[in-house]
C-alpha atoms as a PDB file:
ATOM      1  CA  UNK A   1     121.476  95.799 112.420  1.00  0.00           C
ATOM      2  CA  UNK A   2     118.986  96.565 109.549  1.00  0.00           C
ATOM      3  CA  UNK A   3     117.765  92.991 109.676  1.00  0.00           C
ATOM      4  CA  UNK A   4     118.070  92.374 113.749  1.00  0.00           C
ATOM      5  CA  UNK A   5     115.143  95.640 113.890  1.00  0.00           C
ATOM      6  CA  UNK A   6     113.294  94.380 110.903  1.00  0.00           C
ATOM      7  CA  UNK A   7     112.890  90.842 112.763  1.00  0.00           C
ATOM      8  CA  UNK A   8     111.789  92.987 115.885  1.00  0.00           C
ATOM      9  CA  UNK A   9     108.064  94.069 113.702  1.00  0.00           C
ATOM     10  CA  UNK A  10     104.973  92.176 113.375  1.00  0.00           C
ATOM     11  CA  UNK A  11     105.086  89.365 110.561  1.00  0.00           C
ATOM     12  CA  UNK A  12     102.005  91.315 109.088  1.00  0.00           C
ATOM     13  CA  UNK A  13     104.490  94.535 108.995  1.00  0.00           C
ATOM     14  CA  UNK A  14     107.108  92.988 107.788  1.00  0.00           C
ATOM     15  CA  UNK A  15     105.683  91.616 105.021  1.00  0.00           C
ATOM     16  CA  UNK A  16     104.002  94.767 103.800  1.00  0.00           C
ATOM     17  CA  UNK A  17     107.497  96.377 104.209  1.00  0.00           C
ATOM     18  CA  UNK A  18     108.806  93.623 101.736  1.00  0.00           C
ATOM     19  CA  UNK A  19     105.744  94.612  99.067  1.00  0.00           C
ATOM     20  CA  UNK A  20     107.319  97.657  99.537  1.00  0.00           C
ATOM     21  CA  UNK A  21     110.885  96.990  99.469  1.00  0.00           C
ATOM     22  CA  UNK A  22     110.829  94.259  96.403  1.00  0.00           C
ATOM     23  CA  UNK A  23     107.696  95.022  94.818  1.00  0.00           C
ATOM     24  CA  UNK A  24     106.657  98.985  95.225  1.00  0.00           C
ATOM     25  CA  UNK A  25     104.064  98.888  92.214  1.00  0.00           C
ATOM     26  CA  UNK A  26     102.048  96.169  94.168  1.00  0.00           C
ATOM     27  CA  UNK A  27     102.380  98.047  97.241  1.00  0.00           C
ATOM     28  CA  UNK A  28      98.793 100.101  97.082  1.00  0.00           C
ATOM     29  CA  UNK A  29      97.000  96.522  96.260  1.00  0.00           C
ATOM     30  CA  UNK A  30      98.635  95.129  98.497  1.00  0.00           C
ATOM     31  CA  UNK A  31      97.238  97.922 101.155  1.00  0.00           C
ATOM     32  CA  UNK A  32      94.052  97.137  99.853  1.00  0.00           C
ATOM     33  CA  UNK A  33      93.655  93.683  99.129  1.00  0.00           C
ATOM     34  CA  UNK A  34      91.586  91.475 101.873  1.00  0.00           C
ATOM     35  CA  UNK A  35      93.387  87.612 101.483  1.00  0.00           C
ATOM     36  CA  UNK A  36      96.327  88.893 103.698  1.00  0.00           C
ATOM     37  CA  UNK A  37      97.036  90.941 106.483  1.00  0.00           C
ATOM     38  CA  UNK A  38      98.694  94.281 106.010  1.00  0.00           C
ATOM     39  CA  UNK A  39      99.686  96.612 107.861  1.00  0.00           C
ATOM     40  CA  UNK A  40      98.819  95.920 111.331  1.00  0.00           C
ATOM     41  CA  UNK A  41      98.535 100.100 111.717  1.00  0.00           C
ATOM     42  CA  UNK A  42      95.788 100.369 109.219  1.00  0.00           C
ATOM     43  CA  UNK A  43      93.675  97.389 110.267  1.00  0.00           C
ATOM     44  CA  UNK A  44      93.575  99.054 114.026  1.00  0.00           C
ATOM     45  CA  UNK A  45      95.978  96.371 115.590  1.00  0.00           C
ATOM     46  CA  UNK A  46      96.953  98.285 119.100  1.00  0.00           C
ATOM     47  CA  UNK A  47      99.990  95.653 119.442  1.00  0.00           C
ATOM     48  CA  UNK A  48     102.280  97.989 117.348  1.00  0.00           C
ATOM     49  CA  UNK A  49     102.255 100.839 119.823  1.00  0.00           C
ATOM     50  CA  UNK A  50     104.062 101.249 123.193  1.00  0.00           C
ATOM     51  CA  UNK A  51     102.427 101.970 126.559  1.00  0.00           C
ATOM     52  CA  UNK A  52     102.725 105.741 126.719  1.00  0.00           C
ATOM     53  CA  UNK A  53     101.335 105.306 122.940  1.00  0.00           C
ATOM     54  CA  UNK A  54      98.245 103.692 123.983  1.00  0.00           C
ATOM     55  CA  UNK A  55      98.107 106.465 126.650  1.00  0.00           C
ATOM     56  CA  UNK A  56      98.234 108.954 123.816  1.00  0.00           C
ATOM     57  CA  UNK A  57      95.330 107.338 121.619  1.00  0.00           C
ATOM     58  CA  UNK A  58      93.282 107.109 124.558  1.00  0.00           C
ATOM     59  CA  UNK A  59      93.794 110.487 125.797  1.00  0.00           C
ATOM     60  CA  UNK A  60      92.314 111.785 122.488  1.00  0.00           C
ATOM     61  CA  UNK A  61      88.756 113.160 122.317  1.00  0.00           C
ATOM     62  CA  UNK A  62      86.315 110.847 120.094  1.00  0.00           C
ATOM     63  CA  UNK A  63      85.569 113.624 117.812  1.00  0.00           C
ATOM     64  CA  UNK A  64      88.928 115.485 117.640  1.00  0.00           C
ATOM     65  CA  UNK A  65      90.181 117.495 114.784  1.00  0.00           C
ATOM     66  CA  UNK A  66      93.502 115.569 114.666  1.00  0.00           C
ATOM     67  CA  UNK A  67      91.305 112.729 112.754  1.00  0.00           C
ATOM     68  CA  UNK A  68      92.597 110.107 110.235  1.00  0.00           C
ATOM     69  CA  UNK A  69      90.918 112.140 107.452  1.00  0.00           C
ATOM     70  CA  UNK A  70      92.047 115.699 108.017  1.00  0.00           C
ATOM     71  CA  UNK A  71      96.037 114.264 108.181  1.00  0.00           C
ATOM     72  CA  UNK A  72      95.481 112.230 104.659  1.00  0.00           C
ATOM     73  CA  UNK A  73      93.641 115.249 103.097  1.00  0.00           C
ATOM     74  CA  UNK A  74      96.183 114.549 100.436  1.00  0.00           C
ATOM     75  CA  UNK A  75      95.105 110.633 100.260  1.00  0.00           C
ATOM     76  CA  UNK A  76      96.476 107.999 101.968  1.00  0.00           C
ATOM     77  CA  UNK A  77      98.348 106.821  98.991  1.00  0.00           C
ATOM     78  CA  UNK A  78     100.173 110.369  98.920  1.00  0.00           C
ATOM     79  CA  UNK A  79     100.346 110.415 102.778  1.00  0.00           C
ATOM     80  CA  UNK A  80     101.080 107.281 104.174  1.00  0.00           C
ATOM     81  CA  UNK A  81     102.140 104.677 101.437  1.00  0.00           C
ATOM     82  CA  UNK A  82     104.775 107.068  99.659  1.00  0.00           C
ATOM     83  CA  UNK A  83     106.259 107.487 103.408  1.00  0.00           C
ATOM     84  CA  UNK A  84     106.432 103.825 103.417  1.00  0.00           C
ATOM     85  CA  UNK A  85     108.039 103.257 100.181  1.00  0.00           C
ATOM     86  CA  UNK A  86     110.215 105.632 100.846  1.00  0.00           C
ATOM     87  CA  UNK A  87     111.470 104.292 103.954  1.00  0.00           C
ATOM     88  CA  UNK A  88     111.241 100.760 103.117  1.00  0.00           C
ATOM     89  CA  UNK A  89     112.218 100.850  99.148  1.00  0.00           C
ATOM     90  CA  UNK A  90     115.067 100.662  97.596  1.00  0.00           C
ATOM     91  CA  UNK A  91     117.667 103.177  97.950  1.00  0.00           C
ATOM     92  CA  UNK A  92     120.382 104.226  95.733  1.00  0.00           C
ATOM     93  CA  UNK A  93     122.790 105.018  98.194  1.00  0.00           C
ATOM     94  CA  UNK A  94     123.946 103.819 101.941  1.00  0.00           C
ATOM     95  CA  UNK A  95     122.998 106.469 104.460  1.00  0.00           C
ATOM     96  CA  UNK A  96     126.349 105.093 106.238  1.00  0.00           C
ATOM     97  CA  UNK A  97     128.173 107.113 103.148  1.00  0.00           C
ATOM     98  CA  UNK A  98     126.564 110.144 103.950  1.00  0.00           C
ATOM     99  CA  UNK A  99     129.096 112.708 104.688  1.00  0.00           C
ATOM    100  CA  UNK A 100     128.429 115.791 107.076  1.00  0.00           C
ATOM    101  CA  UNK A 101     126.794 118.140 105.029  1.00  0.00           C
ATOM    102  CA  UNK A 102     127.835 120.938 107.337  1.00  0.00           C
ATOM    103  CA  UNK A 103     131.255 120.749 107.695  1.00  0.00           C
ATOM    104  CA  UNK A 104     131.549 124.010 109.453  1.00  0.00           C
ATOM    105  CA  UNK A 105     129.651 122.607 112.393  1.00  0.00           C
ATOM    106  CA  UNK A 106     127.082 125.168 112.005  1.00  0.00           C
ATOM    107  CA  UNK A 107     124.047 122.836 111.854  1.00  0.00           C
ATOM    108  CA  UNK A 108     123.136 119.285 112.113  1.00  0.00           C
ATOM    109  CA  UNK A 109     120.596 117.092 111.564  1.00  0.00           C
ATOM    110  CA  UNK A 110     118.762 115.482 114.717  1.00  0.00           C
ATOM    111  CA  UNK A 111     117.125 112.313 115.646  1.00  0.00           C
ATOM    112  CA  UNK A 112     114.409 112.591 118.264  1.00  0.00           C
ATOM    113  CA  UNK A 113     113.804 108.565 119.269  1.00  0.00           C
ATOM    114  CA  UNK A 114     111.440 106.857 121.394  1.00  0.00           C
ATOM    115  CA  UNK A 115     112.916 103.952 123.513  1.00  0.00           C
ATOM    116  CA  UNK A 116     109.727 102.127 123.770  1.00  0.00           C
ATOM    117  CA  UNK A 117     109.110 103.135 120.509  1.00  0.00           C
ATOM    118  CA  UNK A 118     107.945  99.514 118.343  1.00  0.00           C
ATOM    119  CA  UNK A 119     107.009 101.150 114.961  1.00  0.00           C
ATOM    120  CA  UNK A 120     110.689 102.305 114.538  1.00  0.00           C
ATOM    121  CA  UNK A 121     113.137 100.043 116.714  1.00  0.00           C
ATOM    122  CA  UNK A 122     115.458 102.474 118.941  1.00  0.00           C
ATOM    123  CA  UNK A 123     118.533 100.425 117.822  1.00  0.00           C
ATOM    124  CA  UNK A 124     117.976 101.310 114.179  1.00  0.00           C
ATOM    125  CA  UNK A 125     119.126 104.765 114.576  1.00  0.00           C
ATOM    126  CA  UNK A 126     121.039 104.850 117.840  1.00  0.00           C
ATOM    127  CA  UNK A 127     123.141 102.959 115.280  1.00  0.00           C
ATOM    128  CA  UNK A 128     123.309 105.550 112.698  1.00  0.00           C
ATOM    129  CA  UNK A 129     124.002 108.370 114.800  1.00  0.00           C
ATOM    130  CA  UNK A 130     126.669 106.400 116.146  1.00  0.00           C
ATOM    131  CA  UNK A 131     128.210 105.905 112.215  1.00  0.00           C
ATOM    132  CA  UNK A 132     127.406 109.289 111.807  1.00  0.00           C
ATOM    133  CA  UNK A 133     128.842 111.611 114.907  1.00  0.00           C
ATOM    134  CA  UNK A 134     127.579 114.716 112.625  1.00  0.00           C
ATOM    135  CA  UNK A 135     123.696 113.491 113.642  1.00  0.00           C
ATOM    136  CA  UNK A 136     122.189 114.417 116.964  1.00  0.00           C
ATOM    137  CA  UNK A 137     120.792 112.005 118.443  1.00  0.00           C
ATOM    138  CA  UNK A 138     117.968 112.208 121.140  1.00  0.00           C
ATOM    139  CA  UNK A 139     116.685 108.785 122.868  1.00  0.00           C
ATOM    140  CA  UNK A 140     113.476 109.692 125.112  1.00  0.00           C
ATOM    141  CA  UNK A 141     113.648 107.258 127.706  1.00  0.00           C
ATOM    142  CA  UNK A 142     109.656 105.521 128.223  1.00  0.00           C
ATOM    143  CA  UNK A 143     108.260 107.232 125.255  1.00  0.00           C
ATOM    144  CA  UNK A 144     107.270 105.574 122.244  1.00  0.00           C
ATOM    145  CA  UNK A 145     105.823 106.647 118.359  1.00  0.00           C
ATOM    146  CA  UNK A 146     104.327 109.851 119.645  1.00  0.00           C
ATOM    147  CA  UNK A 147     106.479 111.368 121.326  1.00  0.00           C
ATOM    148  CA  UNK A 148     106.786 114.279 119.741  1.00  0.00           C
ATOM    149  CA  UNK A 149     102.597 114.799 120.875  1.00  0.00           C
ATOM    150  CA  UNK A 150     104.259 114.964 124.605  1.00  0.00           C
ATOM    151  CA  UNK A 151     103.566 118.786 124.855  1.00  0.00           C
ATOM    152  CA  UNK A 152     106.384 119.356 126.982  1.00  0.00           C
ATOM    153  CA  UNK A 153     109.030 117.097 125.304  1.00  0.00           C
ATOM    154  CA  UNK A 154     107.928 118.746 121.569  1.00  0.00           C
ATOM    155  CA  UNK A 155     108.679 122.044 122.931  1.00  0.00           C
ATOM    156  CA  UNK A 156     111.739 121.009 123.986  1.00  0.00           C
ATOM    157  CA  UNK A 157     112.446 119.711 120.765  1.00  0.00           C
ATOM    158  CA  UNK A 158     111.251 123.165 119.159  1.00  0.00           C
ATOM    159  CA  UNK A 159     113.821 125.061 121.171  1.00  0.00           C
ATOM    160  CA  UNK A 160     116.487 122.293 120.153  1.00  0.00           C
ATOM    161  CA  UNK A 161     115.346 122.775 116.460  1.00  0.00           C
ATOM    162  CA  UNK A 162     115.284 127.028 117.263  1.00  0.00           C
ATOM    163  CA  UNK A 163     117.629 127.646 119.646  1.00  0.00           C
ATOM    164  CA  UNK A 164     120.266 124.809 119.892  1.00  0.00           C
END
């Protein structure tokens, strides 16, 4: 499944997932490095985001306060690379093994998904959450990345997250 998603990406994603995966100490040159393409995020490539994405990055004021800058105030290294070696490293477990750390039922950890989401295929973790019936699993039909900056649908996940 892992691999069926992975081949879903841009080839200019994928391979700076690999960096990441195989070779996580070349992963900031290879971010920064101009003989190949990297991510297609960071060089302002549109073809990575869904419809109602676009919608969202046009809807935004030139000027706004939500700018690049002010969410990497830590540096993009700390903000965005880490996330992606993270995600993309190696791991020294399976998540599949994962067993429900509430076994009392009294909490649970949820999965809000875009369908039209391309950053993140859906399949990856309508997957999981089907290994793992302990995980909550929300698809949001014709959303995509940013769905959670869908004012209604992210208070909707707030009450999820508050009330249950």
């Amino acid at each position: 499944m892992a691999e069926e998603c992975f081949k879903l990406l841009l080839s200019q994603d994928r391979w700076s997932f690999r960096v990441a995966h195989y070779a996580p100490w070349l992963f900031h040159w290879w971010m920064n490095q101009k003989l190949f393409p990297s991510l297609s995020m960071m060089a302002g490539k549109l073809d990575i985001f869904s419809q109602s994405d676009l919608e969202y990055i046009k809807s935004l004021p030139p000027n706004s306060d939500d700018n690049p800058d002010k969410t990497r105030q830590q540096g993009v290294y700390e903000s965005l690379y880490r996330d992606i070696m993270a995600g993309y490293g190696k791991w020294e477990f399976d998540p599949l093994d994962i067993s429900n750390p509430w076994p009392d039922n009294n909490g649970a950890p949820h999965i809000w998904q875009g369908h039209e989401d391309k950053v993140i295929p859906y399949k990856i973790n309508r997957f999981l959450s089907e290994k793992l019936p302990f995980v909550r699993y929300h698809e949001v039909p014709g959303k995509g990345h940013f769905l959670a900056f869908d004012g209604g649908l992210c208070e909707e996940i707030f009450r999820t997250l508050l009330v249950g």
